[in-house]
PDB file of N, CA and C in Angstrom:
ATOM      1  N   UNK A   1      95.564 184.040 120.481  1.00  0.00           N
ATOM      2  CA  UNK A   1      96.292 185.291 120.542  1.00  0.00           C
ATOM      3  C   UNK A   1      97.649 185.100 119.862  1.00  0.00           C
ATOM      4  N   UNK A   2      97.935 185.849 118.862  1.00  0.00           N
ATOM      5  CA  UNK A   2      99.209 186.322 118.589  1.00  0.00           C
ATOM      6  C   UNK A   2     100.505 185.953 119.226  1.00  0.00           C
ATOM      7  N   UNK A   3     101.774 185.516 118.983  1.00  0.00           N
ATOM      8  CA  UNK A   3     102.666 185.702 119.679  1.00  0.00           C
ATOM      9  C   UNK A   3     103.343 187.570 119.634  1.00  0.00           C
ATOM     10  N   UNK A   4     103.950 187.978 120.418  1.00  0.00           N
ATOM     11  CA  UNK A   4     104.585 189.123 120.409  1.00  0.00           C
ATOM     12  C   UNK A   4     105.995 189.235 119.637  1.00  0.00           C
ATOM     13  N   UNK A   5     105.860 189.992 118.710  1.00  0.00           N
ATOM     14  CA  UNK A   5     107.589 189.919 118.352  1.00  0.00           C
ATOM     15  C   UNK A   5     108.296 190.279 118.922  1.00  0.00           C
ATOM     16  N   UNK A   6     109.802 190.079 119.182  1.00  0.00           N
ATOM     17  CA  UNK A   6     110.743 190.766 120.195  1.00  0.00           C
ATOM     18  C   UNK A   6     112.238 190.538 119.079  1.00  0.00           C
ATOM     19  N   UNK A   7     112.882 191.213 119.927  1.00  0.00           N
ATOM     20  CA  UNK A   7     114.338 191.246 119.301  1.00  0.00           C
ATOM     21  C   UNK A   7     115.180 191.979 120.112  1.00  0.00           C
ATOM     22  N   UNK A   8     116.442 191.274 120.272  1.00  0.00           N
ATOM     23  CA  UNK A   8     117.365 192.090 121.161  1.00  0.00           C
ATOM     24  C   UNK A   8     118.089 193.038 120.615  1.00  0.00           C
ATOM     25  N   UNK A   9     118.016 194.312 120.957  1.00  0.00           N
ATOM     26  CA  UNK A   9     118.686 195.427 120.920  1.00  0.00           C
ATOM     27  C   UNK A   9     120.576 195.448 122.349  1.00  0.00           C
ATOM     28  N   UNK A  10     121.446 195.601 121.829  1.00  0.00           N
ATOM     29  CA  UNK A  10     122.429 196.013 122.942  1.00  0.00           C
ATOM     30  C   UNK A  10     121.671 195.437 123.957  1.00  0.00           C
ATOM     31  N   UNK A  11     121.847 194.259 123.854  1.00  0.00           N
ATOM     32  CA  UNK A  11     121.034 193.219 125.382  1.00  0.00           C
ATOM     33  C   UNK A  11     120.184 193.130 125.778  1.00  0.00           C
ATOM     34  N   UNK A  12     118.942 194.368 125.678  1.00  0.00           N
ATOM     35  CA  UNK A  12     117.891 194.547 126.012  1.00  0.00           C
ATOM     36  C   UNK A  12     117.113 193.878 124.859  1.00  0.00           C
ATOM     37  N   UNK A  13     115.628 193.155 125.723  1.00  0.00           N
ATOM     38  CA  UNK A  13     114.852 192.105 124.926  1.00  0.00           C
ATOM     39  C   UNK A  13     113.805 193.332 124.839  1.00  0.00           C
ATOM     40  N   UNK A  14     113.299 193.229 123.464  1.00  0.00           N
ATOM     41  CA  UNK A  14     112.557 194.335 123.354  1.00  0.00           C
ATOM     42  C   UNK A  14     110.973 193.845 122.751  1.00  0.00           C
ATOM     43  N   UNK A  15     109.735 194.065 123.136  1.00  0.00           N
ATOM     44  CA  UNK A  15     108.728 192.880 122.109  1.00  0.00           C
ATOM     45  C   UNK A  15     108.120 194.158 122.558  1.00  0.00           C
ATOM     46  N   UNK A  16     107.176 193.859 121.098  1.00  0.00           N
ATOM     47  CA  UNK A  16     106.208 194.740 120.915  1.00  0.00           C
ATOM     48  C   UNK A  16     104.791 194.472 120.638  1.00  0.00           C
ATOM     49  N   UNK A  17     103.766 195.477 120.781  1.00  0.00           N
ATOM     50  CA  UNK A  17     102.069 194.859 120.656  1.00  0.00           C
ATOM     51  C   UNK A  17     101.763 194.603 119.115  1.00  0.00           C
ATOM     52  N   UNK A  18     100.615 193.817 118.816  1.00  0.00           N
ATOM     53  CA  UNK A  18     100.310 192.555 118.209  1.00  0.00           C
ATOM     54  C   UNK A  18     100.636 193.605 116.754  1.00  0.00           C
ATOM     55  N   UNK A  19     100.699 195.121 116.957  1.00  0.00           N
ATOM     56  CA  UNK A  19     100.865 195.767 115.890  1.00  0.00           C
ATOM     57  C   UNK A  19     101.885 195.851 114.840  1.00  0.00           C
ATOM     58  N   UNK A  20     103.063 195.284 115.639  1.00  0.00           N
ATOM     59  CA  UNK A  20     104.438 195.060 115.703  1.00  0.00           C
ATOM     60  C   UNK A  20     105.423 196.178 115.572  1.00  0.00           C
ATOM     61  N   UNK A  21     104.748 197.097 115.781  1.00  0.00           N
ATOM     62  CA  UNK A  21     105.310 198.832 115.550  1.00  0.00           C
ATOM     63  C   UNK A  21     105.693 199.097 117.007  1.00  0.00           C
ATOM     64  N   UNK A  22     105.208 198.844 117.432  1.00  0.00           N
ATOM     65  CA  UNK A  22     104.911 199.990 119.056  1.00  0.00           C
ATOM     66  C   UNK A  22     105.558 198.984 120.196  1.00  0.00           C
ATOM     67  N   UNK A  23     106.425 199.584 120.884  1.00  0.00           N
ATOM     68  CA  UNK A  23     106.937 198.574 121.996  1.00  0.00           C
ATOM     69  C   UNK A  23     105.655 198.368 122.923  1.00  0.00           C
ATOM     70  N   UNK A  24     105.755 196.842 123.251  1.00  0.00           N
ATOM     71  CA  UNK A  24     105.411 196.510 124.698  1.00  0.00           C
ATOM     72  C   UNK A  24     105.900 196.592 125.995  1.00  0.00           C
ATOM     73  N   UNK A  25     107.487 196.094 125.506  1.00  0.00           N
ATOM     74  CA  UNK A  25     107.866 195.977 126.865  1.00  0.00           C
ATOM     75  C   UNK A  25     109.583 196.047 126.366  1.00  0.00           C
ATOM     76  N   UNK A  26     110.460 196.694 127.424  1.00  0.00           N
ATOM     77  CA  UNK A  26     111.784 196.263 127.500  1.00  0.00           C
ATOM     78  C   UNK A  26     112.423 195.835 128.573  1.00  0.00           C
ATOM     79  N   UNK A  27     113.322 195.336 128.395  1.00  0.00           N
ATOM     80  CA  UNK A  27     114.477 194.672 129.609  1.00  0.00           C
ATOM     81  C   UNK A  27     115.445 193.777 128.958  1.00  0.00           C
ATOM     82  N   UNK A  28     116.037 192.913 129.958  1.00  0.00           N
ATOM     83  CA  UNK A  28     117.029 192.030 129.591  1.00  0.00           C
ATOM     84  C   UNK A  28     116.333 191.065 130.580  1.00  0.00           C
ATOM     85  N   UNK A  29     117.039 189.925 129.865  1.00  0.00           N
ATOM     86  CA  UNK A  29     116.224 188.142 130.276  1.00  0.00           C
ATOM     87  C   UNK A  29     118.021 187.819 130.236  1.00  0.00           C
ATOM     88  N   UNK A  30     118.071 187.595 131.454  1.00  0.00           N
ATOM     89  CA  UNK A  30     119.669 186.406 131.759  1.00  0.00           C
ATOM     90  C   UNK A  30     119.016 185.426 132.328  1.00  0.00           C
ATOM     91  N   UNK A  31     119.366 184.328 131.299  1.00  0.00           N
ATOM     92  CA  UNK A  31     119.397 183.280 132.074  1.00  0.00           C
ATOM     93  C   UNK A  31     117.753 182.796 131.904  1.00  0.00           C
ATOM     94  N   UNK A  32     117.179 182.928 130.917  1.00  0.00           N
ATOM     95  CA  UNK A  32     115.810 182.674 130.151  1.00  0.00           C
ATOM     96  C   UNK A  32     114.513 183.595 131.480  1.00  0.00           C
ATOM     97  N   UNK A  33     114.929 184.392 132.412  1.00  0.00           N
ATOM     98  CA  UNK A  33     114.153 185.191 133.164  1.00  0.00           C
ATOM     99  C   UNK A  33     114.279 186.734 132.994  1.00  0.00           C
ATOM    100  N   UNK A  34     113.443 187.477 133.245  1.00  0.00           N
ATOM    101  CA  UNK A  34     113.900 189.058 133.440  1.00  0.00           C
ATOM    102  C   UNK A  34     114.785 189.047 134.556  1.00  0.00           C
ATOM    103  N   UNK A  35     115.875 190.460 134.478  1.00  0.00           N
ATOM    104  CA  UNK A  35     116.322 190.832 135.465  1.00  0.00           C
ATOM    105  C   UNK A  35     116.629 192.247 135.075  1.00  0.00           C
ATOM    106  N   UNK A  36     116.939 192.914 136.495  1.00  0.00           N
ATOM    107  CA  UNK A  36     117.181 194.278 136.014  1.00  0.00           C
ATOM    108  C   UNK A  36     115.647 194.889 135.718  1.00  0.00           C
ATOM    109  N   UNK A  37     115.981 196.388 135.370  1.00  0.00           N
ATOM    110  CA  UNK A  37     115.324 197.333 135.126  1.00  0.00           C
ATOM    111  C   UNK A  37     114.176 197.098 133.959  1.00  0.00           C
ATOM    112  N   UNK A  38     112.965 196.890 133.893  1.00  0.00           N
ATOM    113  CA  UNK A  38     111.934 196.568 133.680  1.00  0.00           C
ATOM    114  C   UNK A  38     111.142 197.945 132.685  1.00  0.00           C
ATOM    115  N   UNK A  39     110.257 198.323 131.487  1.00  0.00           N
ATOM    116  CA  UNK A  39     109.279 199.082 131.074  1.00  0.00           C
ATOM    117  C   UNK A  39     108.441 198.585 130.307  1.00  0.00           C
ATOM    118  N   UNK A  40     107.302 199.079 130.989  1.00  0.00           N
ATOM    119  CA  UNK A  40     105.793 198.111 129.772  1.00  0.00           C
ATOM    120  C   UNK A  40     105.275 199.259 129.000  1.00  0.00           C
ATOM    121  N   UNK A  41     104.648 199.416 128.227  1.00  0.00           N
ATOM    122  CA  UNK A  41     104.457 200.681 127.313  1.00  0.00           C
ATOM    123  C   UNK A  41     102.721 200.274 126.894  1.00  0.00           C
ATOM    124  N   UNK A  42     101.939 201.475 126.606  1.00  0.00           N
ATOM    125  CA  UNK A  42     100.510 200.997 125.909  1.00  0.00           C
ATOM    126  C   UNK A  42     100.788 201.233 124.623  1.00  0.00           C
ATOM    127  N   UNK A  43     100.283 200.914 124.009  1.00  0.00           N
ATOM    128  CA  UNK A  43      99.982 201.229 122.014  1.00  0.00           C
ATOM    129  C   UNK A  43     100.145 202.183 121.682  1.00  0.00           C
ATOM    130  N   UNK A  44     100.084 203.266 122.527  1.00  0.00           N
ATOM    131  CA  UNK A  44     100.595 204.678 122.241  1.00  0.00           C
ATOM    132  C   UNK A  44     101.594 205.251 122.194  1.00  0.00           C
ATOM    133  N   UNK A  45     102.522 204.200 122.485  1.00  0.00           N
ATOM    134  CA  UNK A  45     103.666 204.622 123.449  1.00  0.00           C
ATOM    135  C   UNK A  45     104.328 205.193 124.754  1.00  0.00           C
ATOM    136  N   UNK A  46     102.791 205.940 125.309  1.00  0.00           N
ATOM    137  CA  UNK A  46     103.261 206.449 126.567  1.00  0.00           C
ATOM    138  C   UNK A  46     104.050 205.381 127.397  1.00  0.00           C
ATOM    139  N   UNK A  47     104.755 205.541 128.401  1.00  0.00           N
ATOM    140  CA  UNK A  47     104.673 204.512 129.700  1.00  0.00           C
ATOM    141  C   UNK A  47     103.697 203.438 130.884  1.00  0.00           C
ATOM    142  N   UNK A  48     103.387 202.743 130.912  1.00  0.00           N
ATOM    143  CA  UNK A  48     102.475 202.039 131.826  1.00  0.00           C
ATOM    144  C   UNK A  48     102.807 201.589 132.854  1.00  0.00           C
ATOM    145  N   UNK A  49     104.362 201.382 133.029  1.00  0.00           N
ATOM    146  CA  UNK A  49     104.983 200.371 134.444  1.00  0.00           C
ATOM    147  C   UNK A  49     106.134 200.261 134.065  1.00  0.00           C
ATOM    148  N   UNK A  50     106.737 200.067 135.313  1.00  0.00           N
ATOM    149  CA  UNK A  50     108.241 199.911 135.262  1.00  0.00           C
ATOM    150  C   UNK A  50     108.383 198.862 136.513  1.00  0.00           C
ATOM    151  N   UNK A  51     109.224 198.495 136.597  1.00  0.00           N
ATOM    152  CA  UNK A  51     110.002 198.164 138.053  1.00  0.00           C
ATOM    153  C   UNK A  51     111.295 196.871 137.509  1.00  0.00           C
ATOM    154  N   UNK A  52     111.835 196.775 138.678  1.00  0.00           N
ATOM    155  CA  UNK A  52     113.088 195.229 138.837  1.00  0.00           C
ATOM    156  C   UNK A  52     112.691 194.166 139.004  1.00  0.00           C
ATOM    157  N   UNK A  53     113.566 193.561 138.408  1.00  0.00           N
ATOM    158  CA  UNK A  53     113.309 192.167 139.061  1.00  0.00           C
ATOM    159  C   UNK A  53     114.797 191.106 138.867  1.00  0.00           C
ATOM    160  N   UNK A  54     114.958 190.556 139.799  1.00  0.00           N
ATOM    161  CA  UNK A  54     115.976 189.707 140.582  1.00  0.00           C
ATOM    162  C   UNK A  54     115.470 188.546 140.259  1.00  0.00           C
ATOM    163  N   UNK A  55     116.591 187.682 138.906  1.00  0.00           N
ATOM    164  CA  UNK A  55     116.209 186.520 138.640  1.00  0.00           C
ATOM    165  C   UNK A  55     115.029 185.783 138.239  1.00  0.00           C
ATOM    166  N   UNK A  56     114.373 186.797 137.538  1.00  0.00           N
ATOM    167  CA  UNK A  56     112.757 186.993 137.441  1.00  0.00           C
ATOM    168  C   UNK A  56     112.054 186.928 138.378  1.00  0.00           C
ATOM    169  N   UNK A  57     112.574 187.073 139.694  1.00  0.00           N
ATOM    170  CA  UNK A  57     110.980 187.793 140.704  1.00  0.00           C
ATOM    171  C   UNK A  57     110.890 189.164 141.104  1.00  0.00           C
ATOM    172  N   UNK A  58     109.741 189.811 140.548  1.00  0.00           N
ATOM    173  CA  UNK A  58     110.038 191.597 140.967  1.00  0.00           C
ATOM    174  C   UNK A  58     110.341 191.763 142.479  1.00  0.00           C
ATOM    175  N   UNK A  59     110.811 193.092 142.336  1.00  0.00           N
ATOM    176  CA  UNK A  59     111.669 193.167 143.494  1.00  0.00           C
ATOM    177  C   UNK A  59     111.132 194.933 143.436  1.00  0.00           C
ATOM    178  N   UNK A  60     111.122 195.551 145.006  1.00  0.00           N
ATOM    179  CA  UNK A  60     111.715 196.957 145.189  1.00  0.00           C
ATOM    180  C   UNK A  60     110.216 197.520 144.709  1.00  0.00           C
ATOM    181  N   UNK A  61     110.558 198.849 144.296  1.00  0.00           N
ATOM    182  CA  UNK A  61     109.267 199.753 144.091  1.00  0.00           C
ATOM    183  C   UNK A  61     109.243 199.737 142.442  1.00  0.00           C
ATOM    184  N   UNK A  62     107.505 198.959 142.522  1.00  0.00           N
ATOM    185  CA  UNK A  62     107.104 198.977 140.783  1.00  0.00           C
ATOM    186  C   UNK A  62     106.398 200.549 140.614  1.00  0.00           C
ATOM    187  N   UNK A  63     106.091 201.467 140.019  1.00  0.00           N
ATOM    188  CA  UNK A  63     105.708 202.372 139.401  1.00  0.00           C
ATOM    189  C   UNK A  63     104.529 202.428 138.387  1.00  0.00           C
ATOM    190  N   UNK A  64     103.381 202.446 138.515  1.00  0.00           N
ATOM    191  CA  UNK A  64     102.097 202.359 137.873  1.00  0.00           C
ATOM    192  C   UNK A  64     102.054 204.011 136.579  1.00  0.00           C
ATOM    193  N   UNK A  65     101.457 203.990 135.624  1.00  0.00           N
ATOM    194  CA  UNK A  65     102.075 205.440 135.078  1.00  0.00           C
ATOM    195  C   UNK A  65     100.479 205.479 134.667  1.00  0.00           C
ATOM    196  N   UNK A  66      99.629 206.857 134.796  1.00  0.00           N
ATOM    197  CA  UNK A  66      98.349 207.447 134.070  1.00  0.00           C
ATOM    198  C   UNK A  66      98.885 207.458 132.214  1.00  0.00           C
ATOM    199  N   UNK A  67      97.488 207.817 131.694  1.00  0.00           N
ATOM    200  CA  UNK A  67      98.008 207.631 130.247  1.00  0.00           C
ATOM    201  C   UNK A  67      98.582 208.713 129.460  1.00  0.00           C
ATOM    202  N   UNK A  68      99.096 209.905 130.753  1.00  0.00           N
ATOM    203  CA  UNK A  68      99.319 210.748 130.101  1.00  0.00           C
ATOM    204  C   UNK A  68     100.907 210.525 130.697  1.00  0.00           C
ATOM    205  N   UNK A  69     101.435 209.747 130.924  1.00  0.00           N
ATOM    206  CA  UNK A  69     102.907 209.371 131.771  1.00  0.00           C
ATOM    207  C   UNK A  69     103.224 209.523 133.229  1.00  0.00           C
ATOM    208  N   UNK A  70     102.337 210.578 133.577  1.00  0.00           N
ATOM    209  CA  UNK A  70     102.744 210.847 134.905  1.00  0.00           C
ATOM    210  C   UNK A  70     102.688 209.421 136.045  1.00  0.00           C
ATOM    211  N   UNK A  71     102.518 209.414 137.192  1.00  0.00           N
ATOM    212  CA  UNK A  71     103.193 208.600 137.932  1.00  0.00           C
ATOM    213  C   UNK A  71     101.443 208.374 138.481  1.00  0.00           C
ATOM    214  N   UNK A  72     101.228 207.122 138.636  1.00  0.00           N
ATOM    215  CA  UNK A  72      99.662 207.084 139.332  1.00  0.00           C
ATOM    216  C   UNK A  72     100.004 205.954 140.817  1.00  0.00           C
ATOM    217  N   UNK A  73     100.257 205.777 140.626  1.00  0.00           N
ATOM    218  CA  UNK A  73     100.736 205.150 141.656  1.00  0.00           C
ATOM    219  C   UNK A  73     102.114 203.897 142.152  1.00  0.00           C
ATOM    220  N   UNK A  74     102.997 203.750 143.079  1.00  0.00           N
ATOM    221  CA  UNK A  74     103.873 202.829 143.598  1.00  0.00           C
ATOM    222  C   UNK A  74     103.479 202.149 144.697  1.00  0.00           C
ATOM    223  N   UNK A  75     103.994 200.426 144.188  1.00  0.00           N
ATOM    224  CA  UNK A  75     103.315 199.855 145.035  1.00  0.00           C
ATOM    225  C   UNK A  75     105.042 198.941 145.631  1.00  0.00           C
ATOM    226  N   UNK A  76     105.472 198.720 146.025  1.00  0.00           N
ATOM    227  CA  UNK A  76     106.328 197.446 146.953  1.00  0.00           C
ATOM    228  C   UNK A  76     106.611 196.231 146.717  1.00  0.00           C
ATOM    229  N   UNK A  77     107.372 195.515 145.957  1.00  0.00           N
ATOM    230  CA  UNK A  77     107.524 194.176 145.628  1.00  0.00           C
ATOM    231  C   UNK A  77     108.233 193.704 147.194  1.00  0.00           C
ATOM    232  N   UNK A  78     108.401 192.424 147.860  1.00  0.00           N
ATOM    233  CA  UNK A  78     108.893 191.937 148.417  1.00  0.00           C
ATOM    234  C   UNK A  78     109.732 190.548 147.745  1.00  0.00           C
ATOM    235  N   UNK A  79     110.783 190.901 148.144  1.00  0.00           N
ATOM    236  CA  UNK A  79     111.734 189.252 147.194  1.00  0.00           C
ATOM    237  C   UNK A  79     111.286 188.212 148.069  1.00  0.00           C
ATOM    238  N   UNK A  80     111.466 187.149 147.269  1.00  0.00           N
ATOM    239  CA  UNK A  80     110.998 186.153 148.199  1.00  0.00           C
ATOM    240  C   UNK A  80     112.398 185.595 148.278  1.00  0.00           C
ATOM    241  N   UNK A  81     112.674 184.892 149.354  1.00  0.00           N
ATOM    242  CA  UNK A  81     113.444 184.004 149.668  1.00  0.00           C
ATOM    243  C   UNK A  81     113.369 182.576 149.601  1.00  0.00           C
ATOM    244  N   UNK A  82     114.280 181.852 149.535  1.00  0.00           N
ATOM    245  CA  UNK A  82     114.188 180.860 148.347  1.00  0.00           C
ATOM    246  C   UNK A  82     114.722 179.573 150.046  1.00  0.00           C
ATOM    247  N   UNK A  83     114.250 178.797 150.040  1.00  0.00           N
ATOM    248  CA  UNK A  83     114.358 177.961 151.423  1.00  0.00           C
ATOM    249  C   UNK A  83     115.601 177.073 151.274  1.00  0.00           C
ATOM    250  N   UNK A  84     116.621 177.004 152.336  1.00  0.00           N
ATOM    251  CA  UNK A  84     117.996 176.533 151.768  1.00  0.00           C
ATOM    252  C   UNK A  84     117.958 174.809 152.327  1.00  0.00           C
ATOM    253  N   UNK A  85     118.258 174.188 151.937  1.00  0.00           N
ATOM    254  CA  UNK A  85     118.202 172.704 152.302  1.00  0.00           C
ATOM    255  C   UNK A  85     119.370 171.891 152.958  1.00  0.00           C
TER     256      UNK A  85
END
């Protein structure tokens, strides 16, 4: 498989499908992980998913999208907690 191209826009890491036209996905990566506000996109461009994530582990309510954008379903991330020594 292909690697994905990406390129940062105003901070946001932006990569796109194998087409290299059409976004895949955006966000920002601090710190070589996602964080922050999250969007995955299909080949069409519509929307497919969204959600956060905290230090790269999703977090909060992810958002599932039908292919016509609307909203198909939200599901619940739980953060994990990290064990202190």
């Amino acid at each position: 498989m292909k690697p994905k191209i990406s390129e940062v826009i105003e901070g946001y890491t932006i990569k796109y499908h194998a087409n290299g036209e059409t976004i895949w996905s955006k966000g920002k990566i601090i710190d070589g992980r996602p964080d922050g506000y999250w969007e995955w996109y299909r080949i069409d461009g519509t929307i497919k998913r969204s959600g956060h994530f905290n230090q790269g582990e999703p977090i909060g309510e992810w958002t599932t999208y039908d292919a016509s954008g609307k909203v198909y379903k939200v599901t619940k991330k739980k953060q994990q907690t990290l064990n202190k020594v």
